[in-house]
Protein backbone atom coordinates (compact mmCIF):
# COMPACT_ATOMS: atom_id res chain seq x y z
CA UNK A 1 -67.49 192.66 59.11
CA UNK A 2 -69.60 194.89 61.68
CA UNK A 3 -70.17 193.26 64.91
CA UNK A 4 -73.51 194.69 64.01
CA UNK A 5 -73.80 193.16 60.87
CA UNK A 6 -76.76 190.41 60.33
CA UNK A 7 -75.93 186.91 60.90
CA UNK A 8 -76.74 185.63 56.62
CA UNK A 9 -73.96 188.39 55.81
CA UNK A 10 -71.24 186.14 57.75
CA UNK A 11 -72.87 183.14 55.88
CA UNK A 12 -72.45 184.63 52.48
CA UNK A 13 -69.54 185.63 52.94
CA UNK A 14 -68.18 182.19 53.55
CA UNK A 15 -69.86 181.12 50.41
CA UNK A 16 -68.51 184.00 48.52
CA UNK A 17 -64.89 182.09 49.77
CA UNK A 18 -65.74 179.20 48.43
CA UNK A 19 -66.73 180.06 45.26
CA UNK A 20 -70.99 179.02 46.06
CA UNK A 21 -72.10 182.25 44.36
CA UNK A 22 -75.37 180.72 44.17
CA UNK A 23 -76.08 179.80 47.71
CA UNK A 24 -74.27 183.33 48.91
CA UNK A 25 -76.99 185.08 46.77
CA UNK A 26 -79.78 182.75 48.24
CA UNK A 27 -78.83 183.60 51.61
CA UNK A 28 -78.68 187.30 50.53
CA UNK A 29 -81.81 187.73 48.36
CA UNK A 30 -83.83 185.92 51.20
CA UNK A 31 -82.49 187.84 53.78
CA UNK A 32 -85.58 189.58 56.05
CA UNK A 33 -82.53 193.05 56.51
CA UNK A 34 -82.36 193.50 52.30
CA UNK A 35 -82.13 197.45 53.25
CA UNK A 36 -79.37 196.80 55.39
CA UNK A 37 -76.03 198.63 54.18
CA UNK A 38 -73.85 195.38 54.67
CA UNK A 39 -76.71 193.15 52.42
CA UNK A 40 -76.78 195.59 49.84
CA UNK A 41 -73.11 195.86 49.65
CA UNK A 42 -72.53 191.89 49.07
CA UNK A 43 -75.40 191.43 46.99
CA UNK A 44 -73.68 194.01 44.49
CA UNK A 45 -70.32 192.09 44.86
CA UNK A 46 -72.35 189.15 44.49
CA UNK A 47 -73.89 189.78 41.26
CA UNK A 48 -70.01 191.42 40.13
CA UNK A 49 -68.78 187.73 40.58
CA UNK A 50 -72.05 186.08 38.49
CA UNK A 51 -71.35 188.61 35.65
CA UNK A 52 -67.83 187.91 35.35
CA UNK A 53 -68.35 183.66 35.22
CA UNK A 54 -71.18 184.19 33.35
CA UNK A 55 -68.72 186.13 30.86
CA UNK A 56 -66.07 183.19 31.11
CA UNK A 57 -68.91 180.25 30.43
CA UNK A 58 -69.92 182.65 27.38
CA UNK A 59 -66.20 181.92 26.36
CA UNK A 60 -66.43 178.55 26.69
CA UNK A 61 -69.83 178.70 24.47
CA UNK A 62 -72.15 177.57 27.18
CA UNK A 63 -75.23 179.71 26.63
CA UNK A 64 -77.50 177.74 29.00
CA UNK A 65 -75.20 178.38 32.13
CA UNK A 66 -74.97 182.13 31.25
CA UNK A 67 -78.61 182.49 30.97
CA UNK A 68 -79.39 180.88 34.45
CA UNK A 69 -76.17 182.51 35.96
CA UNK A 70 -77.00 186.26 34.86
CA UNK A 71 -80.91 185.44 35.68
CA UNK A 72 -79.08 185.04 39.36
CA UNK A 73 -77.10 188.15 38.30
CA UNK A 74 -79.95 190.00 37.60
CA UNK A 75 -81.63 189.79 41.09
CA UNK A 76 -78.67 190.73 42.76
CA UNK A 77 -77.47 193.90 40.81
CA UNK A 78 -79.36 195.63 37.78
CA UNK A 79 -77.41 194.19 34.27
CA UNK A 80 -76.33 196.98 32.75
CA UNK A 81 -73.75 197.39 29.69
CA UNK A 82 -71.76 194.75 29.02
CA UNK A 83 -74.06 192.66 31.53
CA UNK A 84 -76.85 193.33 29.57
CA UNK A 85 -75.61 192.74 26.24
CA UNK A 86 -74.18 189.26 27.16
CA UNK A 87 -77.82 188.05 28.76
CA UNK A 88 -79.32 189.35 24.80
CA UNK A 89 -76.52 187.62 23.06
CA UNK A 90 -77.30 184.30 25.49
CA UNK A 91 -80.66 184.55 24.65
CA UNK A 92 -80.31 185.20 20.86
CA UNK A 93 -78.16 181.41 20.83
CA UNK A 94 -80.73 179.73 23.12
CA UNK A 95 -83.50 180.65 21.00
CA UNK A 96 -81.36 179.70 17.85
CA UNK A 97 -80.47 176.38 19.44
CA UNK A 98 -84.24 176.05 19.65
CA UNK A 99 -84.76 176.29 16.16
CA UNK A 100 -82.09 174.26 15.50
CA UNK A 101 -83.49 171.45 17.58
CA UNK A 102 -87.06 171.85 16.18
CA UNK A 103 -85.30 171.51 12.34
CA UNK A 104 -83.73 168.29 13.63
CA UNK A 105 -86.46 166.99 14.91
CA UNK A 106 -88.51 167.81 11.90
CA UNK A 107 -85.72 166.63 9.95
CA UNK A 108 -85.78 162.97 11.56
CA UNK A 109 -89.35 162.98 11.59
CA UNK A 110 -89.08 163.16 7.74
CA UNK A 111 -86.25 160.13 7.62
CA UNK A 112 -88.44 158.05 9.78
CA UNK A 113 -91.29 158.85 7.48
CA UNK A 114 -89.13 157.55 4.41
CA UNK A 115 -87.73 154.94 6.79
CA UNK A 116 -91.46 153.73 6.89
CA UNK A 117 -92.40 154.06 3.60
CA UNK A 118 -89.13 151.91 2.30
CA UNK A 119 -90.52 148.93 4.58
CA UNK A 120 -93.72 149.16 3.22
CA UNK A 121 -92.27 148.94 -0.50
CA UNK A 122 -89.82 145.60 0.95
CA UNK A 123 -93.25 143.94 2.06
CA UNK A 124 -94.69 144.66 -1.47
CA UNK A 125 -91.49 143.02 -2.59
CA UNK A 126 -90.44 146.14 -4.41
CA UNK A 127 -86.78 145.81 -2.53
CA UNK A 128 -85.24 148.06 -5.23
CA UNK A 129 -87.31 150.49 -4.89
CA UNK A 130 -86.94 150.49 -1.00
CA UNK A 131 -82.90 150.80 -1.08
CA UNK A 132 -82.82 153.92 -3.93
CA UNK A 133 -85.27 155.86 -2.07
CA UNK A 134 -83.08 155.26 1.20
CA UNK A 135 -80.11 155.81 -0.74
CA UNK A 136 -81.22 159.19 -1.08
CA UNK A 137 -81.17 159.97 2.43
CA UNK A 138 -78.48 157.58 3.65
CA UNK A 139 -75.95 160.81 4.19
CA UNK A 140 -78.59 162.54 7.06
CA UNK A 141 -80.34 159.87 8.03
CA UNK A 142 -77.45 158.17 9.71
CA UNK A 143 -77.89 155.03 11.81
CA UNK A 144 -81.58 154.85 11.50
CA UNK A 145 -81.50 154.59 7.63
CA UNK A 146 -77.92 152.35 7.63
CA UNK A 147 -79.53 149.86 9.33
CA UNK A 148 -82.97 149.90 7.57
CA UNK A 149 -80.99 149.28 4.79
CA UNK A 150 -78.99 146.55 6.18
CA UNK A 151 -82.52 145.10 7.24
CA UNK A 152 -83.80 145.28 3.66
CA UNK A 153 -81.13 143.92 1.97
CA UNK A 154 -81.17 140.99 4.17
CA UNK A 155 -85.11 140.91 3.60
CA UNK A 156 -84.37 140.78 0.00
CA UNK A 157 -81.85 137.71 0.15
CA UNK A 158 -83.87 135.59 2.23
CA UNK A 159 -87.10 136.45 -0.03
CA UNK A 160 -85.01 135.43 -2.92
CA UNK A 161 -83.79 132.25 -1.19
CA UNK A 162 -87.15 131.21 0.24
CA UNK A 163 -88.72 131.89 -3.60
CA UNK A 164 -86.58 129.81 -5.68
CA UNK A 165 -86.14 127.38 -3.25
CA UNK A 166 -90.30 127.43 -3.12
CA UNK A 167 -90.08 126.44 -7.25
CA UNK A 168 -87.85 124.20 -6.98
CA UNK A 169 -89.88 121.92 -4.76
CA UNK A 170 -92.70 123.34 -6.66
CA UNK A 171 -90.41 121.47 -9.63
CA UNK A 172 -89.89 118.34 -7.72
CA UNK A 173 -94.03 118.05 -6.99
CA UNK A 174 -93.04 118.27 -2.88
CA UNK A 175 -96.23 119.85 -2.02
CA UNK A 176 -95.39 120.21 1.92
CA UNK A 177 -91.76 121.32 1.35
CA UNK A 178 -93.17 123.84 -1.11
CA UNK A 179 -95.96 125.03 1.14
CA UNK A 180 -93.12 125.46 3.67
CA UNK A 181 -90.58 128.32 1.92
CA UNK A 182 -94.11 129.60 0.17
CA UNK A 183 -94.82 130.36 4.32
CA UNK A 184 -91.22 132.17 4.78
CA UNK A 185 -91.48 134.31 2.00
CA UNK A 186 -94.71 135.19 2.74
CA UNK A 187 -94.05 136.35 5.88
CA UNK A 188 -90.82 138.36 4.73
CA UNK A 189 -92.93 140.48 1.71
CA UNK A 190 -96.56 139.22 1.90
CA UNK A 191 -97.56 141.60 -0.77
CA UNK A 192 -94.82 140.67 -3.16
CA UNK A 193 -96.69 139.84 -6.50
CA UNK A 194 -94.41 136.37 -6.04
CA UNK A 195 -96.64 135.32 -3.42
CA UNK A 196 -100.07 135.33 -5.35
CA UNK A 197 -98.03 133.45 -8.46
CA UNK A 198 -96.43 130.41 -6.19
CA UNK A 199 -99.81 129.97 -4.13
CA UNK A 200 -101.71 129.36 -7.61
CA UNK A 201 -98.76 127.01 -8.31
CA UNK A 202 -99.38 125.74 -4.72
CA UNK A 203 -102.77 125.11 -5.50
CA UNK A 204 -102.19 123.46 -8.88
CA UNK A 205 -99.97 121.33 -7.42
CA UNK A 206 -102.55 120.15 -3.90
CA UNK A 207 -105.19 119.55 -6.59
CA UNK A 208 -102.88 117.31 -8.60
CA UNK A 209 -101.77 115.88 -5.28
CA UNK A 210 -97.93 114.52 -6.69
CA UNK A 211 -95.53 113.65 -4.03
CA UNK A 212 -92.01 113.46 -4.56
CA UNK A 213 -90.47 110.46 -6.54
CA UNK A 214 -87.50 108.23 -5.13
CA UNK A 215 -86.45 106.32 -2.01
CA UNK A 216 -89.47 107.02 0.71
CA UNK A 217 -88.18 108.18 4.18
CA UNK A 218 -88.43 106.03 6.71
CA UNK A 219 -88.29 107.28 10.84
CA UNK A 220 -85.47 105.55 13.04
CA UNK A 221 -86.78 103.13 15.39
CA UNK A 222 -84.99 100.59 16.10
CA UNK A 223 -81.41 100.35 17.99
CA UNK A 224 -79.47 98.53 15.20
CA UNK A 225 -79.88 100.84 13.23
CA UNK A 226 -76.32 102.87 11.47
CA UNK A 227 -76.46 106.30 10.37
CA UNK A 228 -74.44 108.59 8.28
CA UNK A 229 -74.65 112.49 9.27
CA UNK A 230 -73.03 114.61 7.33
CA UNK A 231 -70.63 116.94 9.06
CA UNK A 232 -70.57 114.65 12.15
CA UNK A 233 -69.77 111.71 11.40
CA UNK A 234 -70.88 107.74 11.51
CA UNK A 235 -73.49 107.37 14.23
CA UNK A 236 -74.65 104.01 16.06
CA UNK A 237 -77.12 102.72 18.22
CA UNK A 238 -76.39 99.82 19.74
CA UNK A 239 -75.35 98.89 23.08
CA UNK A 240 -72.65 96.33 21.54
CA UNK A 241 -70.29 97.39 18.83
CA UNK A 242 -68.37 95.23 16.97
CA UNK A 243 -65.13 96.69 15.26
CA UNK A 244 -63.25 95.15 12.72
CA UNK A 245 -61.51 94.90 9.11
CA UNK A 246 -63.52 96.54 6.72
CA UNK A 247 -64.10 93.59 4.20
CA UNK A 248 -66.32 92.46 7.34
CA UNK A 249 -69.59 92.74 8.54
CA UNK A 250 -68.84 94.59 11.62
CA UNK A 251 -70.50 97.44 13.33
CA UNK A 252 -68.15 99.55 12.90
CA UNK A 253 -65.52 98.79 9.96
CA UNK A 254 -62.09 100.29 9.82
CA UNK A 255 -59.83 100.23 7.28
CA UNK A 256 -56.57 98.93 8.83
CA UNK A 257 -54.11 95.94 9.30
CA UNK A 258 -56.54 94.51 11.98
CA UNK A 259 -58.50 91.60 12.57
CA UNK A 260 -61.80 90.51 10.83
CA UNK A 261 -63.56 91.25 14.66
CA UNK A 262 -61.35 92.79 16.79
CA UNK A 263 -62.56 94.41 19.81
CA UNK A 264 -66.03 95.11 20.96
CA UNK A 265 -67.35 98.48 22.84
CA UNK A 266 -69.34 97.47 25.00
CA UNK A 267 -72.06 99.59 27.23
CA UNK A 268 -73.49 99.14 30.59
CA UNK A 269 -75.04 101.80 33.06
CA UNK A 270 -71.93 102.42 34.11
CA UNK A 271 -70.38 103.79 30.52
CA UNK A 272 -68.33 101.79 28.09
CA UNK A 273 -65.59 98.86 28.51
CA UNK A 274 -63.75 97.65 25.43
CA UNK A 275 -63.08 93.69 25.28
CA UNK A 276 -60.28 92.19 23.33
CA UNK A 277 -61.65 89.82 20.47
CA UNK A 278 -60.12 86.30 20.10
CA UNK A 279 -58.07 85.96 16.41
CA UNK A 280 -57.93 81.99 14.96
CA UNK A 281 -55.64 80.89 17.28
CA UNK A 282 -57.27 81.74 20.08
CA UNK A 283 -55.06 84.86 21.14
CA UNK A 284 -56.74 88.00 22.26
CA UNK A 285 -56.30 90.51 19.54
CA UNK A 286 -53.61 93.22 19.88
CA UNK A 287 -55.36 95.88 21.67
CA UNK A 288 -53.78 98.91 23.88
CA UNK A 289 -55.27 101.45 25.85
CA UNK A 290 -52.98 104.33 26.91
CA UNK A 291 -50.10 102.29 26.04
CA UNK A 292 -51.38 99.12 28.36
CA UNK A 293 -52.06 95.91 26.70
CA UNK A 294 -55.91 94.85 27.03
CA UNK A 295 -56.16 91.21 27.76
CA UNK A 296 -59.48 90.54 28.29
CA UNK A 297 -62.16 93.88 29.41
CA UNK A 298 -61.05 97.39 30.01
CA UNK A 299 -63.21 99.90 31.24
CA UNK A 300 -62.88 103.21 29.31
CA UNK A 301 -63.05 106.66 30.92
CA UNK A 302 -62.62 110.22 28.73
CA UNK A 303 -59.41 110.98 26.78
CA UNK A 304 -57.99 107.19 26.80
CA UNK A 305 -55.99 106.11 23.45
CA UNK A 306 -56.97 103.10 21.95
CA UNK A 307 -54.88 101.23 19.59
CA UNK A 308 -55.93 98.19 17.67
CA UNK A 309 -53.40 96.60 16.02
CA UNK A 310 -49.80 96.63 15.20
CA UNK A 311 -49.56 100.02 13.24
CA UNK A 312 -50.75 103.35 14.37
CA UNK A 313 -54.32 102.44 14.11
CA UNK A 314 -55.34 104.97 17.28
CA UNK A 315 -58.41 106.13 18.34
CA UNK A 316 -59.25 108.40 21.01
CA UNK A 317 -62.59 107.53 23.27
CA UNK A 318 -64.27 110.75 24.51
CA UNK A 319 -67.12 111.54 26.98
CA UNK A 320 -67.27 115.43 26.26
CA UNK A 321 -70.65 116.13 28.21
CA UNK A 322 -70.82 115.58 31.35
CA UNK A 323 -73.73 112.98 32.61
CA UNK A 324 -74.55 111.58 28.90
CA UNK A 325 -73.15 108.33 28.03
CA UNK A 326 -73.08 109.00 24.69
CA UNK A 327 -69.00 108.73 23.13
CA UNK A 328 -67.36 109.84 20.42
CA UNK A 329 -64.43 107.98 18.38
CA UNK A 330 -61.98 110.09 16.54
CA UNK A 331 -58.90 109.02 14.39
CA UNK A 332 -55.82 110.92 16.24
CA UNK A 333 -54.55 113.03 13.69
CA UNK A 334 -51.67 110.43 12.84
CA UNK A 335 -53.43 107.52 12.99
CA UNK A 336 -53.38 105.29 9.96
CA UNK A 337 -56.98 103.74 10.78
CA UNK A 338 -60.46 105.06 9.05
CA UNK A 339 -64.40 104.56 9.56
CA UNK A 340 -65.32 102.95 6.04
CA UNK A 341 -68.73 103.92 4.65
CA UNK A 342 -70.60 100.59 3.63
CA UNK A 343 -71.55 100.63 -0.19
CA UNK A 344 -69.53 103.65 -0.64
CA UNK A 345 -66.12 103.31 -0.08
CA UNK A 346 -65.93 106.68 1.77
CA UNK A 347 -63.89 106.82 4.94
CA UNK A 348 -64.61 108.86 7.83
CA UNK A 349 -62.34 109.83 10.76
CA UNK A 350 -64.94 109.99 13.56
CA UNK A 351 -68.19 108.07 15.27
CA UNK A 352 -70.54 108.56 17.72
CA UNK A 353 -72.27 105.99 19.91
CA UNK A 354 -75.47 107.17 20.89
CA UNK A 355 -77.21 106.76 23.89
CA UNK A 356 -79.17 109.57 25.24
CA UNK A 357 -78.85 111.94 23.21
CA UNK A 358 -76.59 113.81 20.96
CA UNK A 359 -75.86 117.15 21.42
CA UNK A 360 -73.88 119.84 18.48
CA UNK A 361 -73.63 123.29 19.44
CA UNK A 362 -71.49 126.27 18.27
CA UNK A 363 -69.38 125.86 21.70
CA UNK A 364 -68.32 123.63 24.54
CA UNK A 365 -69.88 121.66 25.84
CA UNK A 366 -70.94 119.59 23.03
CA UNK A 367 -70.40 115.92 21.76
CA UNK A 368 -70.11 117.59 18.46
CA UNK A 369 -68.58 121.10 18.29
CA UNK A 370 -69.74 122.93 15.08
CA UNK A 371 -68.89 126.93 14.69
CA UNK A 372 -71.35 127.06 11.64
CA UNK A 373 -74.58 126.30 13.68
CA UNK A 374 -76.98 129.12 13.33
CA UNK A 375 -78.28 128.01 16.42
CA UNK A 376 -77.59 127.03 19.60
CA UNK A 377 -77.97 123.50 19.43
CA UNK A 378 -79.26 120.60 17.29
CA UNK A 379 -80.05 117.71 19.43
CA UNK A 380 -80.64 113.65 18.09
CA UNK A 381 -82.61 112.55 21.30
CA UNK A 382 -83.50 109.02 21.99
CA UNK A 383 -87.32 108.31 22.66
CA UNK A 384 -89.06 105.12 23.65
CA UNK A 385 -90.53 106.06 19.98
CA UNK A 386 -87.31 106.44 18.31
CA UNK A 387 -84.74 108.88 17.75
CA UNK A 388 -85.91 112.22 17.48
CA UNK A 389 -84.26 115.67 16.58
CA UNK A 390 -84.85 119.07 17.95
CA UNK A 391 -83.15 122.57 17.75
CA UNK A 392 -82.50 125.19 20.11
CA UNK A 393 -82.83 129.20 18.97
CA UNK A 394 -83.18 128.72 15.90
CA UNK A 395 -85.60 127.02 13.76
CA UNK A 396 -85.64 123.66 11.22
CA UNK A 397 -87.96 121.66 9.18
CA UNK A 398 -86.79 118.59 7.50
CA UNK A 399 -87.14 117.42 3.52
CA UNK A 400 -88.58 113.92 3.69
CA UNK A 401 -88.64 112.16 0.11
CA UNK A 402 -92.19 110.94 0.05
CA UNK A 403 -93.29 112.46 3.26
CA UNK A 404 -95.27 115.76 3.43
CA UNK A 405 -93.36 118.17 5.74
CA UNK A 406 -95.61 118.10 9.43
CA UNK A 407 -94.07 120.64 11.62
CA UNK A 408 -95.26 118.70 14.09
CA UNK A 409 -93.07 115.59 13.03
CA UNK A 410 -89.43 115.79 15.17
CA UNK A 411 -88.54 111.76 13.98
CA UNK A 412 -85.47 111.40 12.33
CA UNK A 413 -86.06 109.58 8.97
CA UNK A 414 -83.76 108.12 6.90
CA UNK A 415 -83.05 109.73 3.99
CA UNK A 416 -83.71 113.02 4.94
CA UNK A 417 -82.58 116.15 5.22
CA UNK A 418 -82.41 118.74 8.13
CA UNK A 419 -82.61 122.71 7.01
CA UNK A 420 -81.73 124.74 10.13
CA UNK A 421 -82.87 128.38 9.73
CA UNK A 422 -81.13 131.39 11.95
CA UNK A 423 -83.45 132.93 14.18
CA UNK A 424 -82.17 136.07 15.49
CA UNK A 425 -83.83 139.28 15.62
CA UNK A 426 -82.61 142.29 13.17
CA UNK A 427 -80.19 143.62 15.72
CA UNK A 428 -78.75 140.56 16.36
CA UNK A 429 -78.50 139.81 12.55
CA UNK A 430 -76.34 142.62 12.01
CA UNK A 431 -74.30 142.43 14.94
CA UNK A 432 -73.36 139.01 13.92
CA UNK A 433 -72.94 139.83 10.16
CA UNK A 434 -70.46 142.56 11.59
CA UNK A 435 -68.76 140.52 14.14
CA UNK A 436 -68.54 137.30 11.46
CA UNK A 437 -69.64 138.25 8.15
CA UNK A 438 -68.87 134.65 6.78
CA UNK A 439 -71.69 133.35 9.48
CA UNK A 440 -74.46 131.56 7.47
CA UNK A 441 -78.21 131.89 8.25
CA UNK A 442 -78.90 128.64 6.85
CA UNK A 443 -77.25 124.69 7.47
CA UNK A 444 -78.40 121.72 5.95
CA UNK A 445 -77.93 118.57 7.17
CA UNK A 446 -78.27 115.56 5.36
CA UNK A 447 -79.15 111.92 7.14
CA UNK A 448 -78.84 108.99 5.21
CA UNK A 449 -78.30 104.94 6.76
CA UNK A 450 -74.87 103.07 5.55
């Protein structure tokens, strides 16, 4: 370098150095001595350098970086030959990548139009017709028409379910159950031609105004009361449970070589103590609790082992959530003792003693854990006006024998039964059909007293 040189030559040459062939022509090209011999001479060596990365990134197939690098080029040194041939050919694929783009986007345009059009035929009902003309374009479409697909053939099992289980009550004459799945499929495919036929049958069967025949529901409102719920168990009330042989009138009969009454659970506002019942002599009854003889009261806390009896008649007490007072009783898995059903003759291994509330969910923590929820909870609450059931993400209705469904209506009656719908969104649904495809949309749960 000239001591005489100007000051942006020293500067581009330490770009040039480090490889900034961009900045080194920026300090260059804005130079106010362009006519200088030194400028001149590094903006040529300059633009050499651009040419020859431009020429490796055109290797490399990276048309967009040889177009900007040899439009630097170009302002440095006048392309020529080679130079110029490689800016046509970068130009030539950018304008071809162009088209390409515009026939992609034309191209999706067209699988969103058919996307639409396939949705419109599922709301008209005409599901068939919806998956063949989405079959045809299931190869280009790609995710977009995969999951349409998904979406309508889930449409099209729920529309069936909701339809025949519309006749059916339609069959039984239960107007307000009807109504009910005649709303569902409705909203799935409100132009189906099934919707116009069931409302005239809805209508036929308002202006004959049948209810369904059979045992009448009644709501839960008193504490004595002793329910049976399927999937969960035997579920009581009361503050004081009696338990005892199952020939007896007890709260809570077992089967097992045990006394006529027992023991008694009993509850306070401090939880649950079990007391030792007398037998005929006047002995306490032969009741352990972790392995300690009970003479008179015990106080229970979560996890203990009860025994009642002689033979391996154990029970384990359980407080699984945290601030409720509500317990459940479960048979160890060797235990020779069983809940008997009342009229039945069934045997259960498990109970719950309500108090607050009781709460089933999919996952911990939970009084009841059920994996086949399709939501995240169903909750039996206890109300000054009875016992009342509600449902988190996800939605219900319940099928009252002689009651017309009220949405309104959250009392638990006895007989009835509890239909717990899935509510997740379509993204959700197939994510969880993917993740579990065994995971059902729809749980019923049926109440009945014993």
């Amino acid at each position: 370098m000239g001591w005489l040189d100007p000051l942006e030559c020293k500067a581009a040459r330490d770009y040039l150095r480090q490889g900034q062939l961009e900045e080194a022509a920026r300090v260059l090209l804005t130079s106010k001595n362009r006519e200088h011999r030194a400028v001149r001479h590094l903006l040529v060596e300059v633009g050499q350098n651009l040419v020859a990365r431009a020429t490796r990134e055109a290797e490399m197939g990276q048309w967009e970086l040889v177009a900007k690098t040899l439009e630097v080029a170009g302002r440095c040194v006048t392309l020529e030959g080679d130079a110029l041939a490689l800016q046509n050919r970068a130009m030539q694929a950018l304008a071809e990548k162009k088209r390409e783009e515009e026939r992609r986007l034309e191209e999706q345009a067209k699988v969103r139009e058919q996307v639409s059009e396939a949705r419109r035929l599922a709301r008209s009902g005409e599901f068939a017709l919806a998956l063949e003309l989405l079959a045809r374009w299931e190869t280009q479409g790609g995710r977009e028409v995969a999951t349409a697909i998904e979406e309508i053939r889930l449409s099209e099992r729920r529309f069936g379910a909701a339809v025949q289980a519309c006749e059916e009550a339609v069959g039984q004459g239960d107007e307000g159950l009807a109504r009910h799945h005649w709303e569902t499929a409705r909203q799935i495919a409100p132009e189906a031609p099934q919707i116009k036929r069931l409302a005239a049958e809805l209508a036929r069967l308002a202006a004959r105004g049948t209810r369904v025949a059979g045992d009448r529901g009644r709501p839960v409102r008193g504490r004595s009361e002793r329910i049976l719920m399927e999937g969960v168990g035997m579920i009581l009330l009361g503050q004081e449970i009696v338990l005892g042989a199952a020939r007896e009138e007890v709260d809570l009969p077992i089967l097992g070589r045990i006394h006529r009454r027992h023991a008694a659970l009993l509850r306070d506002k401090s939880g649950w103590q079990l007391v030792a019942c007398r037998d005929k002599y006047g002995e306490p009854c032969l009741v352990k609790v972790d392995g300690h003889t009970v003479r008179d009261v015990c106080r229970l806390a979560d996890g203990n082992v009860v025994q009642l009896g002689e033979d391996r008649c154990r029970w384990r007490f359980r407080l699984p959530v945290g601030g409720s007072l509500t317990a459940v009783w479960e048979a160890l898995p060797d235990s020779t003792g069983s809940v008997v059903v009342p009229g039945t003759g069934d045997t259960l291994k498990r109970a719950v003693f309500l108090v607050d509330e009781l709460l089933v969910r999919p996952y911990a923590p939970a009084h009841i854990i059920r994996g086949d929820l399709p939501c995240q909870a169903l909750i039996l609450r206890w109300e000054k006006e009875g016992l009342h059931w509600d449902v988190e993400g996800g939605s219900a209705w319940a099928e009252i024998p002689g009651v017309t469904w009220i949405a309104s209506d959250r009392c638990l009656y006895l007989p009835s039964r509890l239909v717990i719908n899935a509510q997740w969104d379509e993204a959700e649904r197939l994510g969880r059909m993917m993740a579990e495809p065994s995971q059902p949309e729809q749980v019923t749960v049926v109440f009945r007293q014993c």
